[in-house]
Protein backbone atom coordinates (compact mmCIF):
# COMPACT_ATOMS: atom_id res chain seq x y z
CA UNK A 1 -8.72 22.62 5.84
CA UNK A 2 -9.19 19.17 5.61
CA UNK A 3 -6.73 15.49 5.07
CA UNK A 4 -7.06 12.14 5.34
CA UNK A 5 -7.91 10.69 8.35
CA UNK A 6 -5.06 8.23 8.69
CA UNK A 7 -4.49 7.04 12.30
CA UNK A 8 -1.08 4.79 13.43
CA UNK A 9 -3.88 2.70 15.78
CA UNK A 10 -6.23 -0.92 15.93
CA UNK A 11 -9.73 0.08 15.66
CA UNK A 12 -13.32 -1.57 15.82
CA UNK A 13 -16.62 -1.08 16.83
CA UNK A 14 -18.09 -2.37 19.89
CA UNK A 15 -20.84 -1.30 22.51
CA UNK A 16 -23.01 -1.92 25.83
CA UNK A 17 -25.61 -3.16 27.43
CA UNK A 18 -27.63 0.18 28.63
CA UNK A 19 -31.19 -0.71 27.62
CA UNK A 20 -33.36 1.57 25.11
CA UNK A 21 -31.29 4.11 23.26
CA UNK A 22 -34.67 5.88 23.09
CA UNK A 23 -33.81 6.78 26.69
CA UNK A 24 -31.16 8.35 26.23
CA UNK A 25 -30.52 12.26 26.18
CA UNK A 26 -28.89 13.74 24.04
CA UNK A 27 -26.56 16.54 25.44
CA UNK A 28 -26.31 19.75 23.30
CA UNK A 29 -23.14 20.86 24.64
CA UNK A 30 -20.83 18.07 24.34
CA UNK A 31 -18.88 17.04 21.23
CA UNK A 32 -18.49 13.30 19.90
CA UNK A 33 -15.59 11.86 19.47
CA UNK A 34 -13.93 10.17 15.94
CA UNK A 35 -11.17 8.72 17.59
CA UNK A 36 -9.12 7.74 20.41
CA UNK A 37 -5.66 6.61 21.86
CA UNK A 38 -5.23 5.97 25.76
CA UNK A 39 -1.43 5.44 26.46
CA UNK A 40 -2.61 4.07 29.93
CA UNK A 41 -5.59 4.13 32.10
CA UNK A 42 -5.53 7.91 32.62
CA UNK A 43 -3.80 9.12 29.58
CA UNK A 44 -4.74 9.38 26.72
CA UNK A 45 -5.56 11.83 23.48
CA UNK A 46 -8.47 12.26 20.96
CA UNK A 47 -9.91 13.90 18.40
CA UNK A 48 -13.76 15.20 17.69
CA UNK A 49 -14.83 14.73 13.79
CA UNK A 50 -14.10 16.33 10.98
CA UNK A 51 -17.02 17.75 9.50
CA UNK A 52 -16.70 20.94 7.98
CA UNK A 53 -20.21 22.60 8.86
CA UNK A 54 -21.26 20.11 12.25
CA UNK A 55 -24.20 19.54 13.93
CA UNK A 56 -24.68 21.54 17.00
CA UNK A 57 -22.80 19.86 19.29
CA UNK A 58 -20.68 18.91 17.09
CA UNK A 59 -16.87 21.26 17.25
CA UNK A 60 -14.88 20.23 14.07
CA UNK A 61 -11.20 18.35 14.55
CA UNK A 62 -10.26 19.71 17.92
CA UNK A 63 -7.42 17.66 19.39
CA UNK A 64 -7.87 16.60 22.67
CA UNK A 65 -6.12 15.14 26.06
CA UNK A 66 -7.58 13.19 28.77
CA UNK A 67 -5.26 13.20 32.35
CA UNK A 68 -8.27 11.36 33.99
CA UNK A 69 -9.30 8.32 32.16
CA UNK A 70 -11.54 10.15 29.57
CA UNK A 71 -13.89 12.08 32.38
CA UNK A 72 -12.84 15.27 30.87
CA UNK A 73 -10.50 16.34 28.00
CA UNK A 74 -8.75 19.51 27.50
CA UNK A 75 -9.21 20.95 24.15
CA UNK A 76 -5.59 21.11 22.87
CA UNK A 77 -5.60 21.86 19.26
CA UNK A 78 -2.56 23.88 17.69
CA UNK A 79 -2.93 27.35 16.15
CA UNK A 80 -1.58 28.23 12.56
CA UNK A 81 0.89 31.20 12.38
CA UNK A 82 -1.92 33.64 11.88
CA UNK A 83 -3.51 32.53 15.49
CA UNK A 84 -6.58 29.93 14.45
CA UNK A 85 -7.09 26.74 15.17
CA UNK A 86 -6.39 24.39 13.02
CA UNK A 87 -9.22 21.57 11.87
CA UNK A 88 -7.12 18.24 12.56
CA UNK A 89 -7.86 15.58 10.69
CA UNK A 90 -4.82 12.94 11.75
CA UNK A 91 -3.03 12.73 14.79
CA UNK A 92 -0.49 10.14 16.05
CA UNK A 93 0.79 9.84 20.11
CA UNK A 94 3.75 8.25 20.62
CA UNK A 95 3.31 8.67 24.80
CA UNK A 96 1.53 10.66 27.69
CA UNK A 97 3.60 13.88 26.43
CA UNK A 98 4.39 13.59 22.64
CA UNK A 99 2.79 13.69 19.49
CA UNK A 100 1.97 14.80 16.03
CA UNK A 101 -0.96 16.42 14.28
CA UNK A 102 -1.38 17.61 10.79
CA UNK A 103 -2.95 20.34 8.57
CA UNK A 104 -3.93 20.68 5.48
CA UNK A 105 -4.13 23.02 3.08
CA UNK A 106 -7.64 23.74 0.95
CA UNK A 107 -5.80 25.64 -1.88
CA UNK A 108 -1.86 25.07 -1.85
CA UNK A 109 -0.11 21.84 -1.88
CA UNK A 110 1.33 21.78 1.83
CA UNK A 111 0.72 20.12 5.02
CA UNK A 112 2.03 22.00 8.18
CA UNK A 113 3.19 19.44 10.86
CA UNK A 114 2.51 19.76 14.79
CA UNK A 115 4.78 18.83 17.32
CA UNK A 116 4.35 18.97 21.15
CA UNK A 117 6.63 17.57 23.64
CA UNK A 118 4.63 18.49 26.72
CA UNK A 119 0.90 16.86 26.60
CA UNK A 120 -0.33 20.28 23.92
CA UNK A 121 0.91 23.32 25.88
CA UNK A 122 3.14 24.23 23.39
CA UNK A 123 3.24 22.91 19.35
CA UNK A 124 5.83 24.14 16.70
CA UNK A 125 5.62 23.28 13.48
CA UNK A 126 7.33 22.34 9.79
CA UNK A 127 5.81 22.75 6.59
CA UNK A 128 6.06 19.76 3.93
CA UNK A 129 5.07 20.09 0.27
CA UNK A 130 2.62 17.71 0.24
CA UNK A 131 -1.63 17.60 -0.23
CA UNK A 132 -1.24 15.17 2.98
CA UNK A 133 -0.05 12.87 5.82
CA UNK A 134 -1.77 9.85 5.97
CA UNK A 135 0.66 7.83 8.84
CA UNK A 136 3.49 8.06 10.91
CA UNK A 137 5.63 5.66 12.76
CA UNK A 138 8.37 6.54 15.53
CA UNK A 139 10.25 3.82 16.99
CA UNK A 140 11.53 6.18 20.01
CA UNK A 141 11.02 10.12 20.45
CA UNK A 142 13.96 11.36 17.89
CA UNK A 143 13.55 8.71 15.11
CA UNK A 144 10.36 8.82 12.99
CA UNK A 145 9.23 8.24 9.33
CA UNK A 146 6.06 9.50 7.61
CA UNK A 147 3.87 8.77 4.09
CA UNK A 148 3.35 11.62 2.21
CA UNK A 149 0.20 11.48 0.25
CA UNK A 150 0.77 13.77 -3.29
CA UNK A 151 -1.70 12.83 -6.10
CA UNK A 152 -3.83 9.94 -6.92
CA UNK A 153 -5.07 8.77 -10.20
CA UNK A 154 -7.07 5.77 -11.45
CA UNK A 155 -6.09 3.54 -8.39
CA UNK A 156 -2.66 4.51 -8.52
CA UNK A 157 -1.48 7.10 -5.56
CA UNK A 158 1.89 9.34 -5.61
CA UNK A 159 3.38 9.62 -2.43
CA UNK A 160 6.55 9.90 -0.57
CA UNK A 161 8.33 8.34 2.60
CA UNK A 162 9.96 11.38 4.48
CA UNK A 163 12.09 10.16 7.83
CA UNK A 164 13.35 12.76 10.96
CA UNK A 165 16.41 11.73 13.14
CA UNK A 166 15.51 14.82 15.86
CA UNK A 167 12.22 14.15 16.80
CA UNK A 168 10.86 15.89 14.06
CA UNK A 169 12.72 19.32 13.72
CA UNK A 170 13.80 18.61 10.14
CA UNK A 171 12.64 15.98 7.94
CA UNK A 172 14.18 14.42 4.80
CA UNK A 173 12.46 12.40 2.09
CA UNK A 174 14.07 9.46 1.42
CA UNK A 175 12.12 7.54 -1.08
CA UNK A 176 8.97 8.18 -3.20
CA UNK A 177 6.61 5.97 -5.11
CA UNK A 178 5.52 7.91 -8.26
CA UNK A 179 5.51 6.79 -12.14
CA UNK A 180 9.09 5.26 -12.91
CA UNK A 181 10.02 5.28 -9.13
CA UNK A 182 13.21 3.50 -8.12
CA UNK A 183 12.53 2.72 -4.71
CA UNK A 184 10.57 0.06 -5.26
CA UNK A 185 7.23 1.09 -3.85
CA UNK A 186 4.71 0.77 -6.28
CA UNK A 187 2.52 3.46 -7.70
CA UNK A 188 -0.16 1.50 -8.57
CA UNK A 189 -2.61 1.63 -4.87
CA UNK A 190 -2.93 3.81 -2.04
CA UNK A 191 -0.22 3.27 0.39
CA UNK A 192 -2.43 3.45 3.73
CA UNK A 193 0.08 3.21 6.50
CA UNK A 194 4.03 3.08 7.65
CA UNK A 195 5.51 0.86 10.46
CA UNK A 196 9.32 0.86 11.73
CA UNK A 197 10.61 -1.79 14.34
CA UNK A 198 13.56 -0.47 14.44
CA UNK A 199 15.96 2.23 12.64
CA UNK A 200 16.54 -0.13 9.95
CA UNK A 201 13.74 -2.34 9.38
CA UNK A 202 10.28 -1.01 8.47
CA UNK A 203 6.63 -1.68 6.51
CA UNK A 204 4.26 0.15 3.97
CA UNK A 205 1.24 -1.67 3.69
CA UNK A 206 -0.53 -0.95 0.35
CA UNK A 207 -4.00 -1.38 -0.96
CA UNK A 208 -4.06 -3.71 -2.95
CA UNK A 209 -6.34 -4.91 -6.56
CA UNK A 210 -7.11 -8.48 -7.12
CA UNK A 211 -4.58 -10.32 -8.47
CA UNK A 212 -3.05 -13.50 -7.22
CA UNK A 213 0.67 -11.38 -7.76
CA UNK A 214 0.07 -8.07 -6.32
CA UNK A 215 1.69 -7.54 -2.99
CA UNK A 216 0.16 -5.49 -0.02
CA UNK A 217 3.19 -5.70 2.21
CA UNK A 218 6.93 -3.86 1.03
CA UNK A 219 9.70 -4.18 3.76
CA UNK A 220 12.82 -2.08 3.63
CA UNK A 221 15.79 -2.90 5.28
CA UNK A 222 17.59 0.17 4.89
CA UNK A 223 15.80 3.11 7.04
CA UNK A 224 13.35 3.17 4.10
CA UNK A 225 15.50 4.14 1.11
CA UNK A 226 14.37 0.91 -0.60
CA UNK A 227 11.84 -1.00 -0.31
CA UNK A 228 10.83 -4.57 -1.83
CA UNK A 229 7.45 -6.60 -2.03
CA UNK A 230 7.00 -8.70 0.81
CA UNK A 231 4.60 -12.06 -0.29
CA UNK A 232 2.49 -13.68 1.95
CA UNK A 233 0.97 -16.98 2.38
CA UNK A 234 -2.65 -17.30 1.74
CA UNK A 235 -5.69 -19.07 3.14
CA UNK A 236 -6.78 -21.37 0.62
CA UNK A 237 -10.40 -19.25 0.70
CA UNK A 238 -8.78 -16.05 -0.47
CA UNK A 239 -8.75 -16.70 -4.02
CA UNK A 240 -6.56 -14.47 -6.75
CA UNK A 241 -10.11 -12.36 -7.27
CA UNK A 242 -10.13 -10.91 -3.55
CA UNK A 243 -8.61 -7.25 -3.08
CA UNK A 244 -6.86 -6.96 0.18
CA UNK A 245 -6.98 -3.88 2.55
CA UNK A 246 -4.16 -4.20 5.38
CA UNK A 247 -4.21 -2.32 8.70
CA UNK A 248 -1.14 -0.80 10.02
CA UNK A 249 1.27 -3.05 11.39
CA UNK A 250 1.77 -2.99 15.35
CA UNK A 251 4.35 -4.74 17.10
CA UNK A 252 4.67 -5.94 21.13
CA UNK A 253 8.26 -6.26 21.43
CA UNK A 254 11.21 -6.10 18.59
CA UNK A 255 10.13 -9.77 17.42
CA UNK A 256 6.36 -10.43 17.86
CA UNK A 257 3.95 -8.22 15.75
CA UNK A 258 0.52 -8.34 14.38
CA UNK A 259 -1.71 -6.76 11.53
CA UNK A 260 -5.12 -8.26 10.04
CA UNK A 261 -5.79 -7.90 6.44
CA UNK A 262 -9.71 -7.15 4.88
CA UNK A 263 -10.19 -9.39 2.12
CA UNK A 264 -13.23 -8.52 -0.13
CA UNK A 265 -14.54 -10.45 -2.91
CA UNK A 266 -16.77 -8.31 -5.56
CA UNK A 267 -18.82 -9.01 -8.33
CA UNK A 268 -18.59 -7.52 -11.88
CA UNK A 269 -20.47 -4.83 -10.93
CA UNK A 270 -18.55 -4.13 -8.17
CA UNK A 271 -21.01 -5.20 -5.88
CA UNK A 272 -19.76 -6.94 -2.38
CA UNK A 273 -20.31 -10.36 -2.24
CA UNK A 274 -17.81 -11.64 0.03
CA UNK A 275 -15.29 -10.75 3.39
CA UNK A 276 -13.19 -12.21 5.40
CA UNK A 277 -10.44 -10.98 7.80
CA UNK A 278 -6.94 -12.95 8.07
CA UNK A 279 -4.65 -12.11 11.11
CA UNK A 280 -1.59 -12.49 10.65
CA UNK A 281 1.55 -12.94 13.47
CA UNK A 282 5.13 -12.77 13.50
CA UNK A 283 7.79 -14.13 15.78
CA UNK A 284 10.73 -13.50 14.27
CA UNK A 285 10.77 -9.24 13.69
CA UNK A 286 9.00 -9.51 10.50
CA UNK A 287 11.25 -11.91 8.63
CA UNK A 288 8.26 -14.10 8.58
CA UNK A 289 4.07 -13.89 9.00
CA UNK A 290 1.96 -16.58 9.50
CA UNK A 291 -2.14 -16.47 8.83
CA UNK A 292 -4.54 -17.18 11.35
CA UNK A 293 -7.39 -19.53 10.03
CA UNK A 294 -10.02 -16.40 8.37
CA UNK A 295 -13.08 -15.68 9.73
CA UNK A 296 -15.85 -14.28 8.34
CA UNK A 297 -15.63 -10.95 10.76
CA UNK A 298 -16.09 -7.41 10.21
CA UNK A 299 -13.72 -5.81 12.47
CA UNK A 300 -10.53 -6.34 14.41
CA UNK A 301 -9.10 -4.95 17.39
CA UNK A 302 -5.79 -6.15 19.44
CA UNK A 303 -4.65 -5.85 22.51
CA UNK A 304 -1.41 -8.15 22.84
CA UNK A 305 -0.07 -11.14 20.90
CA UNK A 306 -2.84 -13.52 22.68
CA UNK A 307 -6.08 -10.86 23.31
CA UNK A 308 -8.36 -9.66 20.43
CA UNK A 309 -11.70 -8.66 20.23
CA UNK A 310 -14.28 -8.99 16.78
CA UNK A 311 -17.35 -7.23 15.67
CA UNK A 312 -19.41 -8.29 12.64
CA UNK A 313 -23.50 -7.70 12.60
CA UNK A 314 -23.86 -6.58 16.14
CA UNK A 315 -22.23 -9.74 17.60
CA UNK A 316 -18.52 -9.25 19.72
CA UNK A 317 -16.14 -11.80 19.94
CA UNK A 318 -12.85 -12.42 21.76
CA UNK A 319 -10.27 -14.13 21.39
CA UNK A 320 -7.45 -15.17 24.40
CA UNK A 321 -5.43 -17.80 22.19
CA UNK A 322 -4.09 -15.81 19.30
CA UNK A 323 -6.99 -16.33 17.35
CA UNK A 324 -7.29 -20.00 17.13
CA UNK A 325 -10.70 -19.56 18.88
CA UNK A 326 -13.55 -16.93 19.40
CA UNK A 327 -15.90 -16.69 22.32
CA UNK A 328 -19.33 -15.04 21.61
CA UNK A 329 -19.67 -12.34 24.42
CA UNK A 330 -22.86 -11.22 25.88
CA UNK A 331 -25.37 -10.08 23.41
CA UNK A 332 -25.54 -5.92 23.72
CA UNK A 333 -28.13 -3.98 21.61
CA UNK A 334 -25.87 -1.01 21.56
CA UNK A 335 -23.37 -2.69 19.47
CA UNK A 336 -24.21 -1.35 15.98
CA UNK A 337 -23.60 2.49 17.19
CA UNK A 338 -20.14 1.81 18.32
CA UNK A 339 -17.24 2.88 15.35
CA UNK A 340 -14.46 3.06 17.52
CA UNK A 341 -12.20 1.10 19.95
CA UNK A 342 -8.93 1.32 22.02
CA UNK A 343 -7.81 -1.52 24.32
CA UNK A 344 -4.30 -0.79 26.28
CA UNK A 345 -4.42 -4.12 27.93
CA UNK A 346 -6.40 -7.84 27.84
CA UNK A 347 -8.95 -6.37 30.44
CA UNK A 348 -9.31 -2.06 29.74
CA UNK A 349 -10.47 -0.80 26.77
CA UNK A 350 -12.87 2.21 25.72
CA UNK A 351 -15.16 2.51 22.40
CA UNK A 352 -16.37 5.43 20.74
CA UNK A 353 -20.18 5.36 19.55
CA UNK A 354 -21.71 7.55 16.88
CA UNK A 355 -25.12 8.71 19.77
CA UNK A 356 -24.88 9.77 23.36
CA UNK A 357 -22.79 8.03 25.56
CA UNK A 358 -20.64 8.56 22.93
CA UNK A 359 -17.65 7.08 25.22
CA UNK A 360 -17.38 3.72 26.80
CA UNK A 361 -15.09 2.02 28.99
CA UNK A 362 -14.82 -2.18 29.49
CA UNK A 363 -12.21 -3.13 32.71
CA UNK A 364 -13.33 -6.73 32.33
CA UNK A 365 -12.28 -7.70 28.59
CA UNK A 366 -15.37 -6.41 26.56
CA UNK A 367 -17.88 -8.61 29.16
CA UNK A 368 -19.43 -5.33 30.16
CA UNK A 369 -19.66 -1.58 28.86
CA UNK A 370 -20.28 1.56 31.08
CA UNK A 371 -20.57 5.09 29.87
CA UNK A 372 -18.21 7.45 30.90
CA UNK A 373 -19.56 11.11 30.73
CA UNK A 374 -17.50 13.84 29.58
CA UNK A 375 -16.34 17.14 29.65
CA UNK A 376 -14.26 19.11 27.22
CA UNK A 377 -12.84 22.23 28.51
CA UNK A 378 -12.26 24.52 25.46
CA UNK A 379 -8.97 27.12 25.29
């Protein structure tokens, strides 16, 4: 049972300052973890990596919850309807109590949907004809939308927008992007993520081939019945030849929202030869974005309209003014091991690295790191 790991989050890599990883030891009974969402300090949920046959340590897609600040987590992972635990490969937390898992189906086309209410005690589920879920957005705990991944072909991706007006008891597809579509997604590139501001007003970002016409950003107005290209401006270094590859959107409050696009440049080979990564901002609920100067960074991670944090080649940067400009933080040799990061605020965030301490926590803005050593209690 496998999917596509498609998680509603801002991620990066990051690490700390801990001296020779040689030193380390490396626990045999604790599992790594692939990724992470605090809701506050204490709160929080997680998964361990999918993996089919692990390493020893390793305990394939459990779904976790931390009460404590990531100290310990309590292995929460749903059951299918013949007892076992499912292997989850996507998960999305809308607070401390609710959220979603999915999974997926080796041999049929259907993806059984998790629901809990009450922090993983108890899940029920809905089955959806589908090969996968790759995002979900919920804009309060009744309304919700979802992408469901079908088929893929030569760049080009079938898949469908389902939405759920009771929390997600019953859902109804509402539009589709497939050959001759009419809802004006396109088929033509993956559609990696779905964002809703409100019951009306929502995003599919899309990757996108280079062209200097092909759109990475459809809006609908309408619940997400129809949907229309939305164009962006363009640095004047991202030439027609660059692909782009959006992250989800994420918005602060109904009118001010962020998402950072990976621009890549390739030869005719198909060779790399060039990245940058544009952030762009809105003020006005989406009606308009506006780029942030690009800079040749890796990865992006943000906190809050002002508070952002970069990693590209080992070296972390932040950001305090939107983007307009980067301070180099302390120089950490741990940085290239870190794959994951979650900031709930300007000054807490925790990071995910691939080697033991595979958790960190930063309460001063990314400055410093410290390891924070785990337990997971298995059911």
């Amino acid at each position: 049972m496998r999917g596509r790991l498609g998680i509603a989050m801002a991620t990066l890599t990051l690490g700390l300052a801990l001296g020779s990883a040689s030193a380390l030891q490396v626990p045999t009974d604790v599992s790594p973890l692939a990724s992470i969402q605090m809701i506050d300090v204490q709160t929080g949920w997680a998964v361990t990596p999918l993996c089919g046959p692990c390493r020893p340590q390793v305990t394939s897609g459990l779904m976790l919850r931390t009460t404590n600040g990531g100290t310990q987590w309590n292995d929460i992972t749903p059951a299918d309807s013949s007892g076992q635990k499912v292997d989850v490969p996507f998960f999305y937390a809308f607070d401390t109590h609710l959220a979603w898992v999915e999974e997926t189906s080796m041999t049929t086309p259907i993806t059984e949907i998790f629901r809990t209410v009450d922090g993983g005690r108890v899940w029920k589920s809905i089955s959806i004809r589908a090969m996968a879920v790759t995002s979900i957005s919920f804009i309060n705990p009744r309304l919700g939308w979802f992408i469901a991944f079908e088929t893929a072909l030569m760049g080009s991706e079938a898949a469908s927008i389902y939405k759920t007006t009771d929390g997600g008891e019953t859902w109804i597809m509402v539009s589709s992007a497939s050959p001759g579509g009419k809802a004006g997604l396109p088929f033509a590139g993956a559609k990696t993520s779905i964002t809703f501001v409100n019951p009306t007003t929502g995003w599919v970002t899309v990757l996108a081939a280079p062209g200097p016409d092909e759109p990475y950003l459809y809006v609908s107005q309408d619940g997400g019945h129809a949907w229309r290209p939305q164009h962006l401006p363009l640095p004047p270094q991202v030439t027609p030849h660059w692909e782009a590859s959006p992250t989800p959107l994420k918005f602060f409050t109904p009118r001010e929202g962020v998402f950072y696009t990976f621009f890549t440049l390739r030869d005719d080979s198909g060779r790399q030869t060039g990245r940058l990564s544009v952030l762009y901002v809105t003020r006005d609920g989406g009606t308009t974005w506006t780029y942030i100067a690009p800079v040749p960074l890796g990865y992006l991670a943000v906190a809050d309209m002002n508070h952002a944090w970069s990693l590209n080649t080992g070296v972390l940067r932040a950001t305090s003014d939107g983007g307009r400009r980067w301070t180099t933080l302390p120089p950490n040799p741990l940085l290239v091991d870190v794959n994951r990061l979650d900031f709930i605020s300007p000054q807490v965030g925790w990071a995910i690295r691939q080697t033991h301490p595979f958790l960190l926590k930063t309460s001063d803005a990314g400055r410093t790191w410290a390891p924070v050593d785990y337990t997971i209690l298995r059911q």
